[in-house]
C-alpha atoms as a PDB file:
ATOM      1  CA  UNK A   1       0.000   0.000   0.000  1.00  0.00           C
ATOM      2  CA  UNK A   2       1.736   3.484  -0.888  1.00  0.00           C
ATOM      3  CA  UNK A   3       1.853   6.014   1.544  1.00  0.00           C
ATOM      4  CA  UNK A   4      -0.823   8.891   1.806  1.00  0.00           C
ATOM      5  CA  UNK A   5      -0.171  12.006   0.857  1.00  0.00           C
ATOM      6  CA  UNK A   6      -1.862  15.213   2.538  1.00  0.00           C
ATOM      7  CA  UNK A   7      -0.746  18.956   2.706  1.00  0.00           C
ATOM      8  CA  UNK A   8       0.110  20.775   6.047  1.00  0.00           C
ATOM      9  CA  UNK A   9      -0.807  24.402   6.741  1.00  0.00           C
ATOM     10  CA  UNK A  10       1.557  26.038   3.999  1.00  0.00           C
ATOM     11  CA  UNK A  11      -0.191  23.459   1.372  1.00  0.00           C
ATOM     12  CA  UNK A  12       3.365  22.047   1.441  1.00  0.00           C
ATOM     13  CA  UNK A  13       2.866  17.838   0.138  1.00  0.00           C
ATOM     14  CA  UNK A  14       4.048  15.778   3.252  1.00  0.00           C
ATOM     15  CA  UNK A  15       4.184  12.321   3.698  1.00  0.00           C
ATOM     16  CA  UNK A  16       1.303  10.492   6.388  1.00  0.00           C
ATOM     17  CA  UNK A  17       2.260   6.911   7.539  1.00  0.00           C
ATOM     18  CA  UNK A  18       0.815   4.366   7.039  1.00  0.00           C
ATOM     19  CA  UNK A  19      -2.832   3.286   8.214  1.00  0.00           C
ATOM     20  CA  UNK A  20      -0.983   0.109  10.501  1.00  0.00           C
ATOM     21  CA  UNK A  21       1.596   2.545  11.188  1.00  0.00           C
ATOM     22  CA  UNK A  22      -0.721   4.794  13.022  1.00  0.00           C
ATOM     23  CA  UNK A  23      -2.613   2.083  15.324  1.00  0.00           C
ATOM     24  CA  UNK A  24      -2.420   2.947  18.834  1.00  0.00           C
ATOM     25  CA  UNK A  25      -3.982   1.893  21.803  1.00  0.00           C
ATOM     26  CA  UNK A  26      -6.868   4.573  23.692  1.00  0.00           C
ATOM     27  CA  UNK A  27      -4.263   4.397  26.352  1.00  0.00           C
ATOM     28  CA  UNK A  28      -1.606   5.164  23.916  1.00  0.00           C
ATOM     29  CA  UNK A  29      -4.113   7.937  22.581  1.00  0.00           C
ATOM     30  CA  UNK A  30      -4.607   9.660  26.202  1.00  0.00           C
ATOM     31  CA  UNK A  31      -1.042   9.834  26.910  1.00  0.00           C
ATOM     32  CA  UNK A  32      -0.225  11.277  23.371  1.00  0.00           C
ATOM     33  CA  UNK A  33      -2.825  14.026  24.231  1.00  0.00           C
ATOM     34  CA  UNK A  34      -1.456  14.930  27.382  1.00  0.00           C
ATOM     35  CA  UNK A  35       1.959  15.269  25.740  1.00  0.00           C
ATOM     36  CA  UNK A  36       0.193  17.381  23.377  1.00  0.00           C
ATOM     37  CA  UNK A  37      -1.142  19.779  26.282  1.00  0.00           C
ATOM     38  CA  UNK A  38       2.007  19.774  28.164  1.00  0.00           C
ATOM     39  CA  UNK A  39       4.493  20.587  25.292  1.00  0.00           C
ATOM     40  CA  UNK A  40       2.458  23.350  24.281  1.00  0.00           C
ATOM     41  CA  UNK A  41       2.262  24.450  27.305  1.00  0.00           C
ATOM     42  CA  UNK A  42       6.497  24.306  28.800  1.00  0.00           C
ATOM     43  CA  UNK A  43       8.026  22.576  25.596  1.00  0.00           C
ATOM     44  CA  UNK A  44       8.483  19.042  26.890  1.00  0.00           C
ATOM     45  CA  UNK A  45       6.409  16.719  29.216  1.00  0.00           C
ATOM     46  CA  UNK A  46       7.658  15.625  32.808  1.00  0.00           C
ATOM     47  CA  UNK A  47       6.709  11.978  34.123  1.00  0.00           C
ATOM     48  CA  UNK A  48       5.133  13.820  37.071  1.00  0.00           C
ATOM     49  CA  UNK A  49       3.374  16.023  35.492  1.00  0.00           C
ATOM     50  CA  UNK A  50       1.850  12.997  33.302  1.00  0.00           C
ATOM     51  CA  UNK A  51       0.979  10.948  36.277  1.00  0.00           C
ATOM     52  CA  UNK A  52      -0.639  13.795  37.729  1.00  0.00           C
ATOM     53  CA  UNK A  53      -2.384  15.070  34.455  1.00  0.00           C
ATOM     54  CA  UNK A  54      -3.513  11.112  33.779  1.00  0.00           C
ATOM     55  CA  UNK A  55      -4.110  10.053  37.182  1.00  0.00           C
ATOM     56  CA  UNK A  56      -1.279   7.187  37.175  1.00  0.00           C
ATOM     57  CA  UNK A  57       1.695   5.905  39.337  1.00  0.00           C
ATOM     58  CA  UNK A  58       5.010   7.029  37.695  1.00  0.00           C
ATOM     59  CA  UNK A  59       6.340   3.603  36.906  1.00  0.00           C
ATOM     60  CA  UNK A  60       3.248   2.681  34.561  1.00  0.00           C
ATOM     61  CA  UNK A  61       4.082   5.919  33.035  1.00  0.00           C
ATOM     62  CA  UNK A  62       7.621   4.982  32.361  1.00  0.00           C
ATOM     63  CA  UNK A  63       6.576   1.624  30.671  1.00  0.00           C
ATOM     64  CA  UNK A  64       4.045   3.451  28.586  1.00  0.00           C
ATOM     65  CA  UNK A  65       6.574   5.821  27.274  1.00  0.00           C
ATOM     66  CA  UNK A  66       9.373   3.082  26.680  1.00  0.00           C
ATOM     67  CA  UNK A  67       6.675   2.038  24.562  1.00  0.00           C
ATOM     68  CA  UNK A  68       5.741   4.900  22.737  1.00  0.00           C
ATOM     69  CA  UNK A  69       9.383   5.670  22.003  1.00  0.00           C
ATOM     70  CA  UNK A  70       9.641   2.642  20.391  1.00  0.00           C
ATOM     71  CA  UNK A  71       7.225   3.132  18.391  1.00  0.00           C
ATOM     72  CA  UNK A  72       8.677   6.043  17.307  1.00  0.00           C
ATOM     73  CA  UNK A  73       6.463   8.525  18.481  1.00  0.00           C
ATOM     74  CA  UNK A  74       8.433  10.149  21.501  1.00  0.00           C
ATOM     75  CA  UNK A  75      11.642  11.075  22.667  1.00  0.00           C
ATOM     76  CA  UNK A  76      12.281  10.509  26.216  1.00  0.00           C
ATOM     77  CA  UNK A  77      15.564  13.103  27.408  1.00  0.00           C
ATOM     78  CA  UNK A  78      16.682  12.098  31.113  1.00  0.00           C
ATOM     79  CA  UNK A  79      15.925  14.101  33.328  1.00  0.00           C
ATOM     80  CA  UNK A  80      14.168  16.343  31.176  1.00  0.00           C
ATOM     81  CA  UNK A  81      11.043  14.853  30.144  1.00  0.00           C
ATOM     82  CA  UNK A  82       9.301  13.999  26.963  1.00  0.00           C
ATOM     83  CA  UNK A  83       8.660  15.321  23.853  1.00  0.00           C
ATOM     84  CA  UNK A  84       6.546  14.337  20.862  1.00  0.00           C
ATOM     85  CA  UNK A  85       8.093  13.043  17.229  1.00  0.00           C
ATOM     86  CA  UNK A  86       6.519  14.267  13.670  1.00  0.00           C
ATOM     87  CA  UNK A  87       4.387  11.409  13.534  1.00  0.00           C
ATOM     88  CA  UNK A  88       3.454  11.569  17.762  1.00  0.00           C
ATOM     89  CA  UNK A  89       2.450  14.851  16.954  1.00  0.00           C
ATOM     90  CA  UNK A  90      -0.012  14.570  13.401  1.00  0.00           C
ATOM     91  CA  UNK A  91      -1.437  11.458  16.025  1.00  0.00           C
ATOM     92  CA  UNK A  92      -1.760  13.945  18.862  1.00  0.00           C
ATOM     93  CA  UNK A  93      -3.067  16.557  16.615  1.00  0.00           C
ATOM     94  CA  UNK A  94      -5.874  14.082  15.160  1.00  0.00           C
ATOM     95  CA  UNK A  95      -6.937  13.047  18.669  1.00  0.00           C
ATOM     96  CA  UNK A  96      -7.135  16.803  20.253  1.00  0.00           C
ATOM     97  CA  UNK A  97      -9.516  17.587  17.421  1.00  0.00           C
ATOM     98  CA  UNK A  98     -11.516  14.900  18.124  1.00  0.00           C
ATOM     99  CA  UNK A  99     -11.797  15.469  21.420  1.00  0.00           C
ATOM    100  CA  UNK A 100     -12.714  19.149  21.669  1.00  0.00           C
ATOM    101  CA  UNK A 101     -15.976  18.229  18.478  1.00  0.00           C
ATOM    102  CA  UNK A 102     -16.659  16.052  21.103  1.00  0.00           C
ATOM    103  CA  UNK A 103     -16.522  18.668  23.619  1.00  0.00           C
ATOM    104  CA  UNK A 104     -18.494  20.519  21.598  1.00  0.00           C
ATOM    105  CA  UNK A 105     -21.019  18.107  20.656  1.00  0.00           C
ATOM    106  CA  UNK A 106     -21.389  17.918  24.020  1.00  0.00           C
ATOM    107  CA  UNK A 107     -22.465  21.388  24.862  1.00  0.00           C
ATOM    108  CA  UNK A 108     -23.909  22.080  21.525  1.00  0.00           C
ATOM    109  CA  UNK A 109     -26.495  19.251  21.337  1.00  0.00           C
ATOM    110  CA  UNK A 110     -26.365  17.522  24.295  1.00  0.00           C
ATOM    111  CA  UNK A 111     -26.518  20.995  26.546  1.00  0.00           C
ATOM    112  CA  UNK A 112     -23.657  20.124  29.313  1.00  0.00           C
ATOM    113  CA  UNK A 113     -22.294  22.611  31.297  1.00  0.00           C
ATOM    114  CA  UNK A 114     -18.668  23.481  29.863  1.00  0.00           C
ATOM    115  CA  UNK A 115     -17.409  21.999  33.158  1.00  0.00           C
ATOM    116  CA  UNK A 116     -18.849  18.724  32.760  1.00  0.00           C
ATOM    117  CA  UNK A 117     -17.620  17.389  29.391  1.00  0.00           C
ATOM    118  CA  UNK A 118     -14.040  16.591  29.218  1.00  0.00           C
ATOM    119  CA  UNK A 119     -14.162  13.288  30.545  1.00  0.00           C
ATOM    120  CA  UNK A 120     -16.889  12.299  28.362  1.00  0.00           C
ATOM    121  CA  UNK A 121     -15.370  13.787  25.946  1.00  0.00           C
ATOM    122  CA  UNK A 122     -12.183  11.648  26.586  1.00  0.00           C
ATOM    123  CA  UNK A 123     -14.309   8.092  25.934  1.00  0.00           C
ATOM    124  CA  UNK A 124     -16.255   9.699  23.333  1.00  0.00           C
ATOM    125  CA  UNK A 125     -13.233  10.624  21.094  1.00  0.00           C
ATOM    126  CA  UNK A 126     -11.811   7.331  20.657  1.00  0.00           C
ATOM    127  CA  UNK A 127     -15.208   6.339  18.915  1.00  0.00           C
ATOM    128  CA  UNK A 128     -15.355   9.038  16.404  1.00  0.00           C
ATOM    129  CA  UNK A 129     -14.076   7.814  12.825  1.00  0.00           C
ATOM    130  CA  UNK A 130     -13.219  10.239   9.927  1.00  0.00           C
ATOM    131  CA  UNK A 131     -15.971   8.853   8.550  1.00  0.00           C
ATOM    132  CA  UNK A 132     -17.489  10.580  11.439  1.00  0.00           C
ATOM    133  CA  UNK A 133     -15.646  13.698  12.054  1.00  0.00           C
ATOM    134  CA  UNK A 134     -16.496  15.509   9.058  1.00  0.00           C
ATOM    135  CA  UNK A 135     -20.628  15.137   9.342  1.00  0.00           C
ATOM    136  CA  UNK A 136     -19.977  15.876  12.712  1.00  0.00           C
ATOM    137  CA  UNK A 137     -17.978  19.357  11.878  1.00  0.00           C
ATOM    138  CA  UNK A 138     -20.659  20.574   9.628  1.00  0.00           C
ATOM    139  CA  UNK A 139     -23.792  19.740  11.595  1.00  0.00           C
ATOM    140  CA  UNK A 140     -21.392  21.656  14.538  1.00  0.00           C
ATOM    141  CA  UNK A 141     -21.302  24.847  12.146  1.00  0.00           C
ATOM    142  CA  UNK A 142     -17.568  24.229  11.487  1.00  0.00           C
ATOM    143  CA  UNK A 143     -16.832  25.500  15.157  1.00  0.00           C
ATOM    144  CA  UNK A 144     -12.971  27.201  15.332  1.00  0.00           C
ATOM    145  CA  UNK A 145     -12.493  26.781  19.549  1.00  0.00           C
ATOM    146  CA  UNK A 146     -13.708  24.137  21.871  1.00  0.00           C
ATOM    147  CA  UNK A 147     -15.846  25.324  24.993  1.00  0.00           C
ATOM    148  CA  UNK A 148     -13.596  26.351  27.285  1.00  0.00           C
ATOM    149  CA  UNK A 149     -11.769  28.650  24.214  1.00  0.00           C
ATOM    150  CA  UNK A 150      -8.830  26.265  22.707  1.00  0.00           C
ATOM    151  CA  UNK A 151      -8.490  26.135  18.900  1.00  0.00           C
ATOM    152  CA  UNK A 152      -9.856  22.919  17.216  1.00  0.00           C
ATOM    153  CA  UNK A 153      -7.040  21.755  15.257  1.00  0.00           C
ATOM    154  CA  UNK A 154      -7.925  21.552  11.456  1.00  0.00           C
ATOM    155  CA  UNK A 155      -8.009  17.763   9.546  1.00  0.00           C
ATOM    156  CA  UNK A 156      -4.755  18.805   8.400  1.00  0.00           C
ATOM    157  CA  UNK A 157      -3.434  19.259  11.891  1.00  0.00           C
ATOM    158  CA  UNK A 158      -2.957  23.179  12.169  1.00  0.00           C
ATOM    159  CA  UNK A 159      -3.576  24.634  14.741  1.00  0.00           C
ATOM    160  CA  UNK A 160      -4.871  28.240  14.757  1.00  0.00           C
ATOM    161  CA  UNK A 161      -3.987  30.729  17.747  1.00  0.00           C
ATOM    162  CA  UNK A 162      -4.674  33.834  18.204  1.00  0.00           C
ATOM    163  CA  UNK A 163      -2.546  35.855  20.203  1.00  0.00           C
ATOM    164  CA  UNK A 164      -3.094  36.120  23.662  1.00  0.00           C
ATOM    165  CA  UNK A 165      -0.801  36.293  27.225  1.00  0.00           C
ATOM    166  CA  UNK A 166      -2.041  35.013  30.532  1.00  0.00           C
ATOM    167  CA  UNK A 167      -3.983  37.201  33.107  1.00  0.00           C
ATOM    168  CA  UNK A 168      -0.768  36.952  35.399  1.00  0.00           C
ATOM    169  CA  UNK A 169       1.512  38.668  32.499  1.00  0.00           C
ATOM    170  CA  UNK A 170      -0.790  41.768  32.173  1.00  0.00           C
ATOM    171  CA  UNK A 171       0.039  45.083  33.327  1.00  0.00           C
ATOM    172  CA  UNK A 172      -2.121  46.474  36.338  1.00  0.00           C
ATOM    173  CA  UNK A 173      -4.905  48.545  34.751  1.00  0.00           C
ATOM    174  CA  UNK A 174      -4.761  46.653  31.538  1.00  0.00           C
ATOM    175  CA  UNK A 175      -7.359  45.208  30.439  1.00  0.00           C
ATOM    176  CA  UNK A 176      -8.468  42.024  27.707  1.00  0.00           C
ATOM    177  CA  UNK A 177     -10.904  39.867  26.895  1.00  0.00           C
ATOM    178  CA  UNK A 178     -11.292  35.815  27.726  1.00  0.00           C
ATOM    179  CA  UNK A 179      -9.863  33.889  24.537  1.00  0.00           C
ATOM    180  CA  UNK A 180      -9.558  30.374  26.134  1.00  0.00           C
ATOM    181  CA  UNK A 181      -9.360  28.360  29.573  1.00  0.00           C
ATOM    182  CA  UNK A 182      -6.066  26.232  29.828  1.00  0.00           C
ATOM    183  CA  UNK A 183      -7.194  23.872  32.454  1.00  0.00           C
ATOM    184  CA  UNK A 184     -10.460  21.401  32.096  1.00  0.00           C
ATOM    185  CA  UNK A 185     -10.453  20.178  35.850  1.00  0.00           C
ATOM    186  CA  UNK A 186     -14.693  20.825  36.419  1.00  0.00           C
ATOM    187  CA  UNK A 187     -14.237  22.235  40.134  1.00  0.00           C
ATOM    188  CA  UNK A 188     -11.761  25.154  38.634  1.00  0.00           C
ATOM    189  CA  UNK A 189     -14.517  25.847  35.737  1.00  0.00           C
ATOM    190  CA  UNK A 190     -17.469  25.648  37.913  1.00  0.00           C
ATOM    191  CA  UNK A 191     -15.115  28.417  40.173  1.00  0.00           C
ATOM    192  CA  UNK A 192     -14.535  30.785  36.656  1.00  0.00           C
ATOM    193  CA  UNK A 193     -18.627  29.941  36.037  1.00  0.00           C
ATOM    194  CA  UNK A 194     -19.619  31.993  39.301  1.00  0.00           C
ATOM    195  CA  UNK A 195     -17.014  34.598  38.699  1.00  0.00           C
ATOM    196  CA  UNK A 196     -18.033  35.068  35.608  1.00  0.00           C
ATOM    197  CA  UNK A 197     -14.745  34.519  34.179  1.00  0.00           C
ATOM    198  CA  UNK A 198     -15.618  32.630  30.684  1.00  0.00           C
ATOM    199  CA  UNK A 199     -14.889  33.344  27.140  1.00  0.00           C
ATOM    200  CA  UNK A 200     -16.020  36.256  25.791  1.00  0.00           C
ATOM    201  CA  UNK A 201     -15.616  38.129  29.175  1.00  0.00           C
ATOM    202  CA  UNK A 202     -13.924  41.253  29.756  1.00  0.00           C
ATOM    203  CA  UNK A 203     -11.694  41.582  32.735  1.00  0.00           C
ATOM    204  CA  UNK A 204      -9.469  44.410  33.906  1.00  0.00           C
ATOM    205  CA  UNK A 205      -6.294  43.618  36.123  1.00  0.00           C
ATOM    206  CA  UNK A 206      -6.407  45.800  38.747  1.00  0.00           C
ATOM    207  CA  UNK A 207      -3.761  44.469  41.726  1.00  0.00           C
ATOM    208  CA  UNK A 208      -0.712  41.324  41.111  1.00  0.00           C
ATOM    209  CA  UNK A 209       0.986  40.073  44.233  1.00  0.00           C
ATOM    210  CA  UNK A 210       4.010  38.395  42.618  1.00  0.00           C
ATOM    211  CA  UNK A 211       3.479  34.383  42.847  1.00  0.00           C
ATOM    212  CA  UNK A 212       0.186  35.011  44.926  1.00  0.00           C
ATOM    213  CA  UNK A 213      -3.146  36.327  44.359  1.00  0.00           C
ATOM    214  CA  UNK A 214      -4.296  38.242  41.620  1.00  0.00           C
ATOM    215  CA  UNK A 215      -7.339  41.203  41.742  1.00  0.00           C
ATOM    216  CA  UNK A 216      -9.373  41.316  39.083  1.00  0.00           C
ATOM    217  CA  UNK A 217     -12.427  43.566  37.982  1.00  0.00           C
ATOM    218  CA  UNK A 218     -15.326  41.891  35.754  1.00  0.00           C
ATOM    219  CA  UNK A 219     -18.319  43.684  35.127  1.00  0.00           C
ATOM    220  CA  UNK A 220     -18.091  46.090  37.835  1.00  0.00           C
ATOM    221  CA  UNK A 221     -17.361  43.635  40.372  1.00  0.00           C
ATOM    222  CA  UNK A 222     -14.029  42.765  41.852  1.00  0.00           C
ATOM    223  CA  UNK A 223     -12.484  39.302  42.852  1.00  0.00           C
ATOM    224  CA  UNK A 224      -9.448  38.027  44.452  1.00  0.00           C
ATOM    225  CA  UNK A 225      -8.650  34.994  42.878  1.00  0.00           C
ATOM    226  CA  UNK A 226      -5.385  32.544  43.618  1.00  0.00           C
ATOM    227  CA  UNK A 227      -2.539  33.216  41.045  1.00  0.00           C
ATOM    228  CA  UNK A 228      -2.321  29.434  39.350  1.00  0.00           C
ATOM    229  CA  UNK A 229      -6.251  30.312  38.510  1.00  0.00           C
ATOM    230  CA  UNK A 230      -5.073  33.192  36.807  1.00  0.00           C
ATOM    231  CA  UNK A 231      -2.274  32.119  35.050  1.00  0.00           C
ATOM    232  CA  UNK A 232      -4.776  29.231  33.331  1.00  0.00           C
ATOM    233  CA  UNK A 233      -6.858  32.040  32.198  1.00  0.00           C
ATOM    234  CA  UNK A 234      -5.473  33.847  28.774  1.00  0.00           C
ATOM    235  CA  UNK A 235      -7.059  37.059  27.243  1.00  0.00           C
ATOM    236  CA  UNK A 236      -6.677  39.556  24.214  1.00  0.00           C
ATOM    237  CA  UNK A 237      -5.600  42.817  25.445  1.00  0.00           C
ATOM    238  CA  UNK A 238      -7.920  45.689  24.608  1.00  0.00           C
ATOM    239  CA  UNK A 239      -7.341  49.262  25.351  1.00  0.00           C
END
């Protein structure tokens, strides 16, 4: 069987593996994802940050990985942490869109709250077949961000941002507007929920305490909230 060929985000022709090539496991799926989230977030992925992220002991992540890297879809630096290959990363790419349609789906038609539907959406995505996916998209309205704000990556893998900084790297008296939510845990959303802190929300900086709390002004009400909240939360500045 010759190899696919597809076009990334310049329309350059690249080179897809092969269909048995790409076989993984759900398991294998999840922890691609989460390297996914973490490089994007610090550049590499720490085994401790993956156990906590996934909910595992540290040793099962370190056969996982061993296992991954053999299949030649991470590199695993000592004492560093892990990063994703080319063909991790199209695999990662494909699952994170299928996962936030799901999300969407989710909300969309199936009215959950935003904090309810990531884990759903975690069992759901591993059932949803290209064959799927696109009828999905469309009957979706071709939706560009997931609920909580993140950009859906295209079925070419691109991933669109839009330029934003967290509400910990604004200036006091600056202000911006919600883009996206970095963190899915529901009792963090259901938090941002009553202080109004969701996409689409204005919010004016008005006091940092280096590494502690944050004061914040959102429609003419202020809030004190913990600085790891705010540094999850990333805006558009406005003047």
């Amino acid at each position: 069987m010759n190899n696919k060929i597809t076009r990334d985000r310049n329309c350059r022709r690249v080179k897809l593996m092969k269909p048995e090539e790409t076989v993984v496991t759900n398991k294998a799926e999840e922890y691609l994802e989460t390297i996914y989230r973490l490089e994007s977030k610090v550049g590499f992925a720490r085994t401790m940050a993956l156990s906590r992220e996934l909910g595992v002991v540290p040793g099962s992540i370190t056969n996982t990985i061993e296992i991954l890297e053999r299949k030649g879809l991470v590199i695993h630096r000592p004492y560093k942490g892990v990063t994703l290959t080319n063909n991790g990363r199209k695999i990662a790419s494909s699952i994170l869109r299928r996962h936030r349609l799901a999300e969407r789906l989710l909300t969309d038609f199936f009215h959950l709250d935003w904090s309810e539907v990531h884990d759903p959406a975690c069992k759901l995505e591993h059932a949803l077949s290209p064959e799927i996916i696109k009828p999905l998209e469309k009957a979706l309205g071709h939706p560009k961000r997931c609920p909580h704000g993140n950009p859906i990556p295209t079925n070419c893998g691109a991933i669109l941002e839009e330029k934003t900084v967290a509400l910990t790297e604004l200036d006091t008296k600056t202000s911006g507007v919600i883009i996206k939510i970095t963190e899915e845990k529901a009792e963090i959303l259901q938090q941002l929920t009553k202080l109004k802190l969701t996409p689409g929300e204005r919010v004016q900086v008005e006091n940092i305490v280096p590494g502690g709390s944050v004061t914040i002004r959102v429609r003419n009400e202020s809030y004190i909230i913990d600085h790891t909240v705010a540094s999850i939360i990333y805006v558009k500045k406005v003047k």
